[in-house]
N, C-alpha and C. Protein backbone atom coordinates (compact mmCIF):
# COMPACT_ATOMS: atom_id res chain seq x y z
N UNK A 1 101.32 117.18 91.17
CA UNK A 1 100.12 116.94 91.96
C UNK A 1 99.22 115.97 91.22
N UNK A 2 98.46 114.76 92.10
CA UNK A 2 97.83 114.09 91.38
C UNK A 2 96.61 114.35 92.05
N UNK A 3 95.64 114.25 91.44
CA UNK A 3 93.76 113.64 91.97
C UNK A 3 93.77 112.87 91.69
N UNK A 4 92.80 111.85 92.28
CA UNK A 4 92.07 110.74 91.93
C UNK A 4 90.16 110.94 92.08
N UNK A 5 89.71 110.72 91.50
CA UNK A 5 88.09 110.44 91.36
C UNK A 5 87.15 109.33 91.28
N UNK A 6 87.19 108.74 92.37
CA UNK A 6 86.22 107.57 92.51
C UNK A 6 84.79 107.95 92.11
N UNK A 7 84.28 106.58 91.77
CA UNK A 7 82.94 106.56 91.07
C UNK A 7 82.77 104.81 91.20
N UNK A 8 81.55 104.84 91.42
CA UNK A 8 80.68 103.43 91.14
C UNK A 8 80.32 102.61 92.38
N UNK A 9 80.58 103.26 93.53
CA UNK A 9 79.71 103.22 94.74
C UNK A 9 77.97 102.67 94.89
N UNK A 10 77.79 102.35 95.56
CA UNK A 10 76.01 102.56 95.52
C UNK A 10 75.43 101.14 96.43
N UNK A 11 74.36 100.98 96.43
CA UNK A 11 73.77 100.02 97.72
C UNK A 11 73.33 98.22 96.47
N UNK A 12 73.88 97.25 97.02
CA UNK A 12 73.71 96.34 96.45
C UNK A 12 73.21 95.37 97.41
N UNK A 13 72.52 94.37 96.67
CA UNK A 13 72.23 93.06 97.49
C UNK A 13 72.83 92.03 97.63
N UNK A 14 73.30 91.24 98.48
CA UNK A 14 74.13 90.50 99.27
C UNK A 14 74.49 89.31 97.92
N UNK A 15 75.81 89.19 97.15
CA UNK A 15 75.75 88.16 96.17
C UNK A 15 75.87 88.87 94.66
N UNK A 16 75.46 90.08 94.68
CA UNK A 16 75.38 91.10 93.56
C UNK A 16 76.86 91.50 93.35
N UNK A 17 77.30 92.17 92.53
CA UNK A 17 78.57 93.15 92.14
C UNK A 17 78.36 94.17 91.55
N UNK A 18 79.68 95.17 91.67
CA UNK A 18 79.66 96.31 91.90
C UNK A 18 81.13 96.41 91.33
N UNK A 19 81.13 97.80 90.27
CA UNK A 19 82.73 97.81 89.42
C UNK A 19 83.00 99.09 90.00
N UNK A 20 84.02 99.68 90.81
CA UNK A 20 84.81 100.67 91.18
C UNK A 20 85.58 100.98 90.31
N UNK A 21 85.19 102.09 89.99
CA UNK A 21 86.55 103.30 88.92
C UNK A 21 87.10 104.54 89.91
N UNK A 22 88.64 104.35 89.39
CA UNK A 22 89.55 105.58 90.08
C UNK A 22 90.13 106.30 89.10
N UNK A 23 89.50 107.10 88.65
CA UNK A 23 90.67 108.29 87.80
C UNK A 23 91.44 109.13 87.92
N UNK A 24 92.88 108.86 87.69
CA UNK A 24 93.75 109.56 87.82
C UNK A 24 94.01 111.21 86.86
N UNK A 25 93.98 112.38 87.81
CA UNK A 25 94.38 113.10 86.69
C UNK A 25 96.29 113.71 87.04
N UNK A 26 97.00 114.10 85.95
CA UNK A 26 98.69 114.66 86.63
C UNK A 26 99.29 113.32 85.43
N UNK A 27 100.45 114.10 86.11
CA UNK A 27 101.26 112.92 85.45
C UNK A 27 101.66 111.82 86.02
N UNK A 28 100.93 110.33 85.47
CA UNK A 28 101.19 109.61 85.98
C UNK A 28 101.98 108.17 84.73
N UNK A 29 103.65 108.23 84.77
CA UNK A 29 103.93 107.36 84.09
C UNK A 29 104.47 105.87 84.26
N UNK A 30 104.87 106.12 85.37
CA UNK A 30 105.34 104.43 85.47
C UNK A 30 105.74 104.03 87.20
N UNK A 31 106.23 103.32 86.93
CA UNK A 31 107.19 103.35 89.36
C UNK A 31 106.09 103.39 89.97
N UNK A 32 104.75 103.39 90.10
CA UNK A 32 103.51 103.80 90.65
C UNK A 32 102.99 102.38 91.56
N UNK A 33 102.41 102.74 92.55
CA UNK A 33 101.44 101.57 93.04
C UNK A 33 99.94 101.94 93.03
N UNK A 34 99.18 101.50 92.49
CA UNK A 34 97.72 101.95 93.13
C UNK A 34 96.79 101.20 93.56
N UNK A 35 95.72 101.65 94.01
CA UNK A 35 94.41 100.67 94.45
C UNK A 35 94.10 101.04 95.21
N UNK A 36 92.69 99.95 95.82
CA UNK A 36 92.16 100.18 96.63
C UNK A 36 92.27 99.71 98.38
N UNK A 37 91.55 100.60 99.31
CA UNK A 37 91.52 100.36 100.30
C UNK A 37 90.15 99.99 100.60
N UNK A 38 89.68 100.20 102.06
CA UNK A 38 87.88 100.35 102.52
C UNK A 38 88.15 100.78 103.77
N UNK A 39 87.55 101.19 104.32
CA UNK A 39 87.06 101.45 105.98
C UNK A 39 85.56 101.34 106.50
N UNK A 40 85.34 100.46 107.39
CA UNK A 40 84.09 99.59 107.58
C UNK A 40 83.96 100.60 109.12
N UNK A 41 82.70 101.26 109.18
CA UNK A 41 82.42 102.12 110.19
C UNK A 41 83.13 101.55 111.94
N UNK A 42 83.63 101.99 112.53
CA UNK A 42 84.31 101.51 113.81
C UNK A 42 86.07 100.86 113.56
N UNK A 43 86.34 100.73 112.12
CA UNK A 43 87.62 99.94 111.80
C UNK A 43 88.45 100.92 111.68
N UNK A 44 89.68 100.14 111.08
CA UNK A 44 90.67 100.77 110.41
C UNK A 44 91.13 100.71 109.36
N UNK A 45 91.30 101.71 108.31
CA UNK A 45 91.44 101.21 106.87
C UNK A 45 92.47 100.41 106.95
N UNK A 46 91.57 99.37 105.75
CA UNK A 46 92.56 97.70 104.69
C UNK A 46 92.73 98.16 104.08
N UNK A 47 93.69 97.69 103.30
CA UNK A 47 94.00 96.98 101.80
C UNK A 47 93.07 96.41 101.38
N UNK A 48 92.87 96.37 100.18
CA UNK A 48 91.49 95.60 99.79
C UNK A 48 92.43 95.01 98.42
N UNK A 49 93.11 95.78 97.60
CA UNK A 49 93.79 95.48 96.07
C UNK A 49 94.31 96.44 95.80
N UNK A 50 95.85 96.47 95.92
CA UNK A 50 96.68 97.04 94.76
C UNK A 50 97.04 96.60 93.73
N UNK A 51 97.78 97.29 92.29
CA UNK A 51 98.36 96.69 91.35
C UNK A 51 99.71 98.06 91.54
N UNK A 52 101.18 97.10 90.45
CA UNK A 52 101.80 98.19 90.70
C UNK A 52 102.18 98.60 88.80
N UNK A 53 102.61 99.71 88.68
CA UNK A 53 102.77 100.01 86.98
C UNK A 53 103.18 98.90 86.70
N UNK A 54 103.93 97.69 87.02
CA UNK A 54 104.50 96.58 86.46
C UNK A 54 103.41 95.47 86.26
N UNK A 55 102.68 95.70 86.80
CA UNK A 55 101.18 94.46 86.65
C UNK A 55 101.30 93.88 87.83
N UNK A 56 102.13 94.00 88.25
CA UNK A 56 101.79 92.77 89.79
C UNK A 56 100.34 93.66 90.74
N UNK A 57 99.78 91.96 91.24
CA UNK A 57 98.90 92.91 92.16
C UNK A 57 98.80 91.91 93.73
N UNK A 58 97.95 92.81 94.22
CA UNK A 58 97.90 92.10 95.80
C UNK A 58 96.91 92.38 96.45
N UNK A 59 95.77 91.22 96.77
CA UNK A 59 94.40 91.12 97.55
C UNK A 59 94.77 90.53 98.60
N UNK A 60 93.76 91.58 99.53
CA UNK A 60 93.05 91.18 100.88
C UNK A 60 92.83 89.75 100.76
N UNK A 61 93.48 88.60 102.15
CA UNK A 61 92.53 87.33 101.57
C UNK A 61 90.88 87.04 101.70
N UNK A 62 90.66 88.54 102.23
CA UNK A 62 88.97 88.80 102.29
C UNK A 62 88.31 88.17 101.20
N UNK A 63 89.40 88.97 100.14
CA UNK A 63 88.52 89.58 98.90
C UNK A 63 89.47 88.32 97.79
N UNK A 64 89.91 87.74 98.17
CA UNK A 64 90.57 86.55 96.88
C UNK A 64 89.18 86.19 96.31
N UNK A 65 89.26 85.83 94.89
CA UNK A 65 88.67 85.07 94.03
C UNK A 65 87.15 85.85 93.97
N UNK A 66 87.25 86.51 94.71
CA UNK A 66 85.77 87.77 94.33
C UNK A 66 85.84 89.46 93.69
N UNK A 67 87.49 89.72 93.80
CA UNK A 67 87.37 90.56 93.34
C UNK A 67 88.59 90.88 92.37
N UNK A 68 88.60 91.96 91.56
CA UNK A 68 89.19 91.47 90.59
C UNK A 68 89.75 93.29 90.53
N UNK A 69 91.30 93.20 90.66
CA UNK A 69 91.61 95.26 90.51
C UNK A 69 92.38 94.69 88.53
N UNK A 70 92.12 95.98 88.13
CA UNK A 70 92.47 96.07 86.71
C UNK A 70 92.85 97.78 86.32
N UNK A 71 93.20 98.02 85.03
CA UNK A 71 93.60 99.27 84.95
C UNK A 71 93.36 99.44 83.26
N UNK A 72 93.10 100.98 83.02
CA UNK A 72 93.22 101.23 81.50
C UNK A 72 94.39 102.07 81.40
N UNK A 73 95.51 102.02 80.85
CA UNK A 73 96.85 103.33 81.32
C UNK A 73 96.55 104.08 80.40
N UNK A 74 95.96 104.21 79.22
CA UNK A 74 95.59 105.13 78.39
C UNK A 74 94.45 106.22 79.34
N UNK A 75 93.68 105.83 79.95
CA UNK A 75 92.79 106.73 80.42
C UNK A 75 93.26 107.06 82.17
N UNK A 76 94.27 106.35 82.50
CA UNK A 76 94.92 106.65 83.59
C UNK A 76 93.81 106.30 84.61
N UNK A 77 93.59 104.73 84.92
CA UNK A 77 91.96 105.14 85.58
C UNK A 77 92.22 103.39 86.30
N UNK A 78 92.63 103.44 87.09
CA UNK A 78 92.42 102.06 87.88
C UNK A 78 90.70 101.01 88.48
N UNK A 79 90.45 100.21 88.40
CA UNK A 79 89.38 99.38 88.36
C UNK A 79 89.06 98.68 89.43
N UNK A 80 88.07 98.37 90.38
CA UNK A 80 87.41 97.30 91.25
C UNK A 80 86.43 96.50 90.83
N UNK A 81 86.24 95.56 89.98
CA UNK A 81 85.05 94.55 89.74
C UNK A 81 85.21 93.88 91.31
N UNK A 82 83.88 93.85 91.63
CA UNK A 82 83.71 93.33 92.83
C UNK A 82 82.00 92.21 92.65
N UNK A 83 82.73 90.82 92.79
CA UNK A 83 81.92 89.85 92.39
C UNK A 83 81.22 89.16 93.84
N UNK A 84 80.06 88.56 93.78
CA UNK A 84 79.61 87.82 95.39
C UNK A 84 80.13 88.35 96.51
N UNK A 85 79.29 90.22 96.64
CA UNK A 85 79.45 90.57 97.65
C UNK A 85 78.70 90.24 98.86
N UNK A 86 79.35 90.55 99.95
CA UNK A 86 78.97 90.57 101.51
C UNK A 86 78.93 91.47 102.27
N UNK A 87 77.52 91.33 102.90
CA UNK A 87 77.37 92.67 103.85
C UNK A 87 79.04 93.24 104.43
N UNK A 88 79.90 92.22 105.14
CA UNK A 88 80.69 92.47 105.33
C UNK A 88 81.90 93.31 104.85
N UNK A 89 81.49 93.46 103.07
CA UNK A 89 82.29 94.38 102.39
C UNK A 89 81.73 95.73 102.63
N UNK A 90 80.54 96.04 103.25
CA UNK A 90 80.12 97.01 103.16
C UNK A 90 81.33 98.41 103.98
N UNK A 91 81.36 99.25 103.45
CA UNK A 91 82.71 100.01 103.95
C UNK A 91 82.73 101.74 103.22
N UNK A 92 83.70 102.65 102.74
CA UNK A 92 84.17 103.65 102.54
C UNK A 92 85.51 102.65 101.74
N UNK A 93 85.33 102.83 100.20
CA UNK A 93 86.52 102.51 99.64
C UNK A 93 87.09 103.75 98.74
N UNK A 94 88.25 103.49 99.48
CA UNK A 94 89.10 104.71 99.01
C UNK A 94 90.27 104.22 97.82
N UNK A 95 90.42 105.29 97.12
CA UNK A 95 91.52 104.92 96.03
C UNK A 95 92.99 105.26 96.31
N UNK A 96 93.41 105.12 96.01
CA UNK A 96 95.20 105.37 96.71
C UNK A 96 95.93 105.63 95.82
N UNK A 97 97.05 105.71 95.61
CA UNK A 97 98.69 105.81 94.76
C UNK A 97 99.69 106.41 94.81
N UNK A 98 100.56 105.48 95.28
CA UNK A 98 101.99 105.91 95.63
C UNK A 98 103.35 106.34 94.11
N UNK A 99 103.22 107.61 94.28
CA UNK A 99 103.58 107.80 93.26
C UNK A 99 104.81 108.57 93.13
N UNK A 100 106.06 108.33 93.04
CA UNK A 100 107.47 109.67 93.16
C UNK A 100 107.49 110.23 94.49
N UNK A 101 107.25 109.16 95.84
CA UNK A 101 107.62 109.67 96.84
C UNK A 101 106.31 110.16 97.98
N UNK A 102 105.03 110.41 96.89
CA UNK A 102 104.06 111.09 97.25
C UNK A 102 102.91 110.25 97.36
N UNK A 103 102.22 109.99 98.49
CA UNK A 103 100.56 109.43 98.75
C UNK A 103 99.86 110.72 98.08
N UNK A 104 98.99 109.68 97.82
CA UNK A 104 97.52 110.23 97.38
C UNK A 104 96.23 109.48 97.36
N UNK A 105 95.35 109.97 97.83
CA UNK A 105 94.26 109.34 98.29
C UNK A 105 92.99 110.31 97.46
N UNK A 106 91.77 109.62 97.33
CA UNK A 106 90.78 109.72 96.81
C UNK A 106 89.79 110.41 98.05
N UNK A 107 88.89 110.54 97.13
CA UNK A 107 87.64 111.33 98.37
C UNK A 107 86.83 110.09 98.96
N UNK A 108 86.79 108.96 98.38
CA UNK A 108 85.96 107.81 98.86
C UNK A 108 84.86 107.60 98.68
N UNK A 109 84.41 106.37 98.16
CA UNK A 109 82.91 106.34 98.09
C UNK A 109 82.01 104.82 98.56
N UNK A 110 81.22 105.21 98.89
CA UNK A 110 80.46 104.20 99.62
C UNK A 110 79.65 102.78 99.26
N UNK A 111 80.12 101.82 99.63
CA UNK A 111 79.60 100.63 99.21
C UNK A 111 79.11 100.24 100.31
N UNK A 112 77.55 99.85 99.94
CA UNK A 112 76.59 98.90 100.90
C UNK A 112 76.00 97.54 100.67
N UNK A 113 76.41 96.79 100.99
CA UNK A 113 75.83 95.59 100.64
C UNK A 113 74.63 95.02 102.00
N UNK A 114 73.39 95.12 101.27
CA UNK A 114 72.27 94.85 102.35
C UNK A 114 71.13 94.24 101.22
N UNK A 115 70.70 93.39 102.12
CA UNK A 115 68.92 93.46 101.57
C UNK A 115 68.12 94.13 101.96
């Protein structure tokens, strides 16, 4: 069984950034995909950035060149730096990882981008 625990949510101004942490707790060693999603009130959850245990990763072309997914494997804890945001990012970003067969998803946390 895995959890994940998002953190670093909160209300920003249009152009500002915002770093998303996902912590993994279980055993998590390798074969893995993770990252993030969003869901923008009325939508359907995106992709926003995965990476997979091998380093490869893959952005939304929303989010090219603004945002940046990263990972610490010692602390088991996947990353969102999110640079020159837009109201439009504003959403429910959820953490994910496909792991030995098994989804797992995060509780989600909320990013607002407004003035």
């Amino acid at each position: 069984q895995v959890q994940l625990v998002e953190s670093g949510g909160g209300l920003v101004q249009p152009g500002g950034s915002l770093r998303l942490s996902c912590a993994a707790s279980g055993s998590i060693f390798s074969n893995y995909v993770m990252g993030w999603y969003r869901q923008a009130p009325g939508k359907q959850r995106e992709l926003v950035a995965v990476m997979t245990s091998g380093g490869s990763t893959n952005y939304a072309d929303s989010v090219k060149g603004r945002f940046t997914i990263s990972r610490d494997n010692g602390k088991n804890t996947v990353y969102l730096q999110m640079n020159s945001l837009k109201a439009e990012d504003t959403a429910v970003y959820y953490c994910k990882i496909d792991l030995r067969g098994s989804t797992y998803w995060g509780q989600g946390t909320q990013v607002t981008v407004s003035s």
